[in-house]
C-alpha atoms as a PDB file:
ATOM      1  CA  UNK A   1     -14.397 -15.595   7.936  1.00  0.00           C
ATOM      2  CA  UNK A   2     -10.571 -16.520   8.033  1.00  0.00           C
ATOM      3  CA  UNK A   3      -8.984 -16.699   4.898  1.00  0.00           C
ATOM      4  CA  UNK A   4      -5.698 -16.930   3.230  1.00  0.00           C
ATOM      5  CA  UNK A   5      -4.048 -14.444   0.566  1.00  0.00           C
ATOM      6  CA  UNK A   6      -1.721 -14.802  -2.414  1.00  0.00           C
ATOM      7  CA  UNK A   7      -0.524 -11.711  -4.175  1.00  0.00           C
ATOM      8  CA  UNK A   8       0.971 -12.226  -6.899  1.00  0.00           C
ATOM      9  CA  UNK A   9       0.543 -11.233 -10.826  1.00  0.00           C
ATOM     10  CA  UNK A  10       1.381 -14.076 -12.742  1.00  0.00           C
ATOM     11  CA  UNK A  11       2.337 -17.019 -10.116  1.00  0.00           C
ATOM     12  CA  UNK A  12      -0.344 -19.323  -8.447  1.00  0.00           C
ATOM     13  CA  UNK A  13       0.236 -21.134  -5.036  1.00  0.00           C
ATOM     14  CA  UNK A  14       1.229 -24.396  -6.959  1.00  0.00           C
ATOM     15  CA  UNK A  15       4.427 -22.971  -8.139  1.00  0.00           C
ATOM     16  CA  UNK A  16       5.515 -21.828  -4.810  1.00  0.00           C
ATOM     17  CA  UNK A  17       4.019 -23.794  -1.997  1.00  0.00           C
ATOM     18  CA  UNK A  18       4.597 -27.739  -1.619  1.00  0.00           C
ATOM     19  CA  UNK A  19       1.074 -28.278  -0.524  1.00  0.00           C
ATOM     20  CA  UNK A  20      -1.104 -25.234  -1.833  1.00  0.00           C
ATOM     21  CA  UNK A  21      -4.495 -26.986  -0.578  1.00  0.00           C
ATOM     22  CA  UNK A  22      -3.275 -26.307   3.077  1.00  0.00           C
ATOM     23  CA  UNK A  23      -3.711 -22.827   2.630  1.00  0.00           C
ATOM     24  CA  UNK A  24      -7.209 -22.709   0.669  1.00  0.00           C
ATOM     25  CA  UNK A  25      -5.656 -19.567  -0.588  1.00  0.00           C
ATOM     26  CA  UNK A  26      -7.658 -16.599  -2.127  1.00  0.00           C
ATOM     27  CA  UNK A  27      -5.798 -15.388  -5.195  1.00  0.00           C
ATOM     28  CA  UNK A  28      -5.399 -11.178  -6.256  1.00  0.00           C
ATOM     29  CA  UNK A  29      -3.098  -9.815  -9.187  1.00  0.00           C
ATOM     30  CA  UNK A  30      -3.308  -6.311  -8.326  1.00  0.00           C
ATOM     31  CA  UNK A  31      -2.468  -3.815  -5.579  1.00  0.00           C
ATOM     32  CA  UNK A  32      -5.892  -2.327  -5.745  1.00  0.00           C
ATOM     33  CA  UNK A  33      -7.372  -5.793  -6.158  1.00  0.00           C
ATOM     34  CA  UNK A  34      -5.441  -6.781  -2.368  1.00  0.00           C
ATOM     35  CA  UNK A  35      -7.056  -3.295  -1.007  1.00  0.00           C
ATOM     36  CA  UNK A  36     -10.034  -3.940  -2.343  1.00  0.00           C
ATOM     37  CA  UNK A  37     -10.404  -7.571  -0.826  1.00  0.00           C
ATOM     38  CA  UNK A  38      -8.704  -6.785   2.529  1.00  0.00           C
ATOM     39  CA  UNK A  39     -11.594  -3.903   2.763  1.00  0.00           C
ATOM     40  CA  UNK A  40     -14.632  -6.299   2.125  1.00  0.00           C
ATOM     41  CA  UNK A  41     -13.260  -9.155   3.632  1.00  0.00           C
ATOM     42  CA  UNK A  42     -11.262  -8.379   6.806  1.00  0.00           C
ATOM     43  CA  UNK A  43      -7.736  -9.371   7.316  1.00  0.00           C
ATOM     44  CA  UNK A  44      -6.687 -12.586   6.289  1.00  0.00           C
ATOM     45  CA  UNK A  45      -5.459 -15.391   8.310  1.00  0.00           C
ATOM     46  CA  UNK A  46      -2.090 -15.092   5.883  1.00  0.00           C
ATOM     47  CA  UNK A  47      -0.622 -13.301   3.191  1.00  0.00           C
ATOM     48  CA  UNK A  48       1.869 -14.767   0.375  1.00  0.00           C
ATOM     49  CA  UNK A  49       3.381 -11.529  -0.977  1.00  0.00           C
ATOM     50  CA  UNK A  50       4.795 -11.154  -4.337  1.00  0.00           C
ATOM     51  CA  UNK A  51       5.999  -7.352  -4.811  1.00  0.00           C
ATOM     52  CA  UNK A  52       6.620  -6.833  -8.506  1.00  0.00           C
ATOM     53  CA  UNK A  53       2.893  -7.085  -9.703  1.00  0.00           C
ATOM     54  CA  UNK A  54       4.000  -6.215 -13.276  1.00  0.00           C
ATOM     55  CA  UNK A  55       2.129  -3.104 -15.257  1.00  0.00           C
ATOM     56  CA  UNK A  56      -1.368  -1.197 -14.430  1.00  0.00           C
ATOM     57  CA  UNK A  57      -3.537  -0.806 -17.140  1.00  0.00           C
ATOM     58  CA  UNK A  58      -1.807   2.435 -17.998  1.00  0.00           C
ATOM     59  CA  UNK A  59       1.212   0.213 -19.152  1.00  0.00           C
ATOM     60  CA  UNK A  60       2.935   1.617 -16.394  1.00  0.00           C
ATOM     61  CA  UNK A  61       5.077  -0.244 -13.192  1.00  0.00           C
ATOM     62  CA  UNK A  62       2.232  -0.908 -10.794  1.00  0.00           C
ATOM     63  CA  UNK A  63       1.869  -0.801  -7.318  1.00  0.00           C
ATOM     64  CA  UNK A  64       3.751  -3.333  -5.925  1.00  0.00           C
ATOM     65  CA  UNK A  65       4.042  -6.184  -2.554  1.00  0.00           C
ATOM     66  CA  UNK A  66       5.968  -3.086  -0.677  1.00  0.00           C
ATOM     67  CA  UNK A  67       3.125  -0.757  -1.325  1.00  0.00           C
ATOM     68  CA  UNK A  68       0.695  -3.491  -0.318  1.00  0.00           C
ATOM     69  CA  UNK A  69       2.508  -4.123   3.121  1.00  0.00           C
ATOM     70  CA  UNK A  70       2.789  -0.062   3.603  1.00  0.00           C
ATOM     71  CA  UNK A  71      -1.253   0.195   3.397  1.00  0.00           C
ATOM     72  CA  UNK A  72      -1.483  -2.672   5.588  1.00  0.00           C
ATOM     73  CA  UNK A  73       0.528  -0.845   8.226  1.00  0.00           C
ATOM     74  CA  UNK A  74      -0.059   2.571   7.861  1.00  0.00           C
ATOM     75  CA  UNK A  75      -3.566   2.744   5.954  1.00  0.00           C
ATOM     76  CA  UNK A  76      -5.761  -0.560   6.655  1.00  0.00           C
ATOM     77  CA  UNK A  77      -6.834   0.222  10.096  1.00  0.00           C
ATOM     78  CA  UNK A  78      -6.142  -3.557  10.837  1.00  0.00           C
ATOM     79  CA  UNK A  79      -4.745  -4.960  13.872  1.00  0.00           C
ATOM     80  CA  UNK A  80      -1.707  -6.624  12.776  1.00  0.00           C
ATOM     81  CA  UNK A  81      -0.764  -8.409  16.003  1.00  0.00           C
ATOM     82  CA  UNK A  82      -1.381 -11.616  15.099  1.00  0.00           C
ATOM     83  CA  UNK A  83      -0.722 -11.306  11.511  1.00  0.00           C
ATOM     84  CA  UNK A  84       1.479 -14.246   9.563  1.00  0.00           C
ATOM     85  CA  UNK A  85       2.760 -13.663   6.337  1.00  0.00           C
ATOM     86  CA  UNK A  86       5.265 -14.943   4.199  1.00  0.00           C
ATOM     87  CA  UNK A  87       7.033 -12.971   1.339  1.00  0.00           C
ATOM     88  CA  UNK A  88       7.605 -15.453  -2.129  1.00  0.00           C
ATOM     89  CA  UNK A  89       9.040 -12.371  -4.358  1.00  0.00           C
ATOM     90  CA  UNK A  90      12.039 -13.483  -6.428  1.00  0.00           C
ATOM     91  CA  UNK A  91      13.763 -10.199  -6.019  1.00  0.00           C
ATOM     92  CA  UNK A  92      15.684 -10.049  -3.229  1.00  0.00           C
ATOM     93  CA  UNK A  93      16.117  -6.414  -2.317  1.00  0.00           C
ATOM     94  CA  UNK A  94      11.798  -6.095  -2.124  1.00  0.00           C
ATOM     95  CA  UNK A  95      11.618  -9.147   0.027  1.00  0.00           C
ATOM     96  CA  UNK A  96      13.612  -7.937   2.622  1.00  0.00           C
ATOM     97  CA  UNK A  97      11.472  -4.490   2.709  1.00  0.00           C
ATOM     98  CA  UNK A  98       8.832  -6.397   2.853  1.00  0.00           C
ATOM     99  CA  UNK A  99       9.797  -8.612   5.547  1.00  0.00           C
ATOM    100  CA  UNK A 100      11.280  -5.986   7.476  1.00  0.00           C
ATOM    101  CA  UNK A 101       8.649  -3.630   7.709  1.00  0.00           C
ATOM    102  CA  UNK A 102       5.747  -6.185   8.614  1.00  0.00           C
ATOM    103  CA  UNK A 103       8.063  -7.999  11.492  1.00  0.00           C
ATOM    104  CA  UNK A 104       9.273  -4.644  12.968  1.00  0.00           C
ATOM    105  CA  UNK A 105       5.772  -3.538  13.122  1.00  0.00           C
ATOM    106  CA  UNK A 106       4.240  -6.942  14.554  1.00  0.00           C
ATOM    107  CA  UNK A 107       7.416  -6.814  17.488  1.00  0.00           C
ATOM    108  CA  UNK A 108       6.539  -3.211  18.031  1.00  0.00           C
ATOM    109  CA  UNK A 109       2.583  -3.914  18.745  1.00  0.00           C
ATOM    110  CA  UNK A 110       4.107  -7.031  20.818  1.00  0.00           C
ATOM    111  CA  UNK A 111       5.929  -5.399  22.540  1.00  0.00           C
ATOM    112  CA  UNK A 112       3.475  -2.394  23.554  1.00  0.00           C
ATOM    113  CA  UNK A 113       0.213  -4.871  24.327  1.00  0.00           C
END
């Protein structure tokens, strides 16, 4: 099954995507929620990243997009190779991590297959 993922905690594809219904996207809120799919449902086709996914039910500063790309690289067991993602996060600093760590990965399994 190829699918598409948005992560985000408040946002849906409509507010950041001109044509949302191109993507058939699958929505998750929650760090553990994007695990949790990932694991029953292979990797997606695409991943919209947020990173700040707001508070866990403990009120605290949950897990956020960073985290989410970390597991993906270091955790899922996935092959990334032909991975496409793109990062919507409004804060600037996380987007870049974000970016940076999935694209240096991706090169670096290019440029070892």
């Amino acid at each position: 099954m190829s699918y598409n993922l948005f992560l985000d905690d408040i946002r849906v594809p409509e507010m950041v995507y001109r044509n949302p219904d191109d993507y058939d996207f699958v929505i998750v809120r929650t760090f553990e929620k994007f695990v949790a799919y990932i694991e029953a449902n292979g990797l997606p086709k695409y991943i919209s990243f947020d990173n700040d996914l707001g508070l866990n039910v403990a009120g605290e500063v949950a897990e956020d997009g960073y985290a989410a790309a970390k597991w993906l690289v270091y955790h899922s067991g996935l092959n990334l190779i032909n991975f496409e993602f793109y990062v919507h996060s409004a804060n600037p600093v996380a987007a870049k991590q974000i970016e940076g760590l999935l694209t240096n990965y991706i090169n670096h399994l290019h440029s070892n297959s």
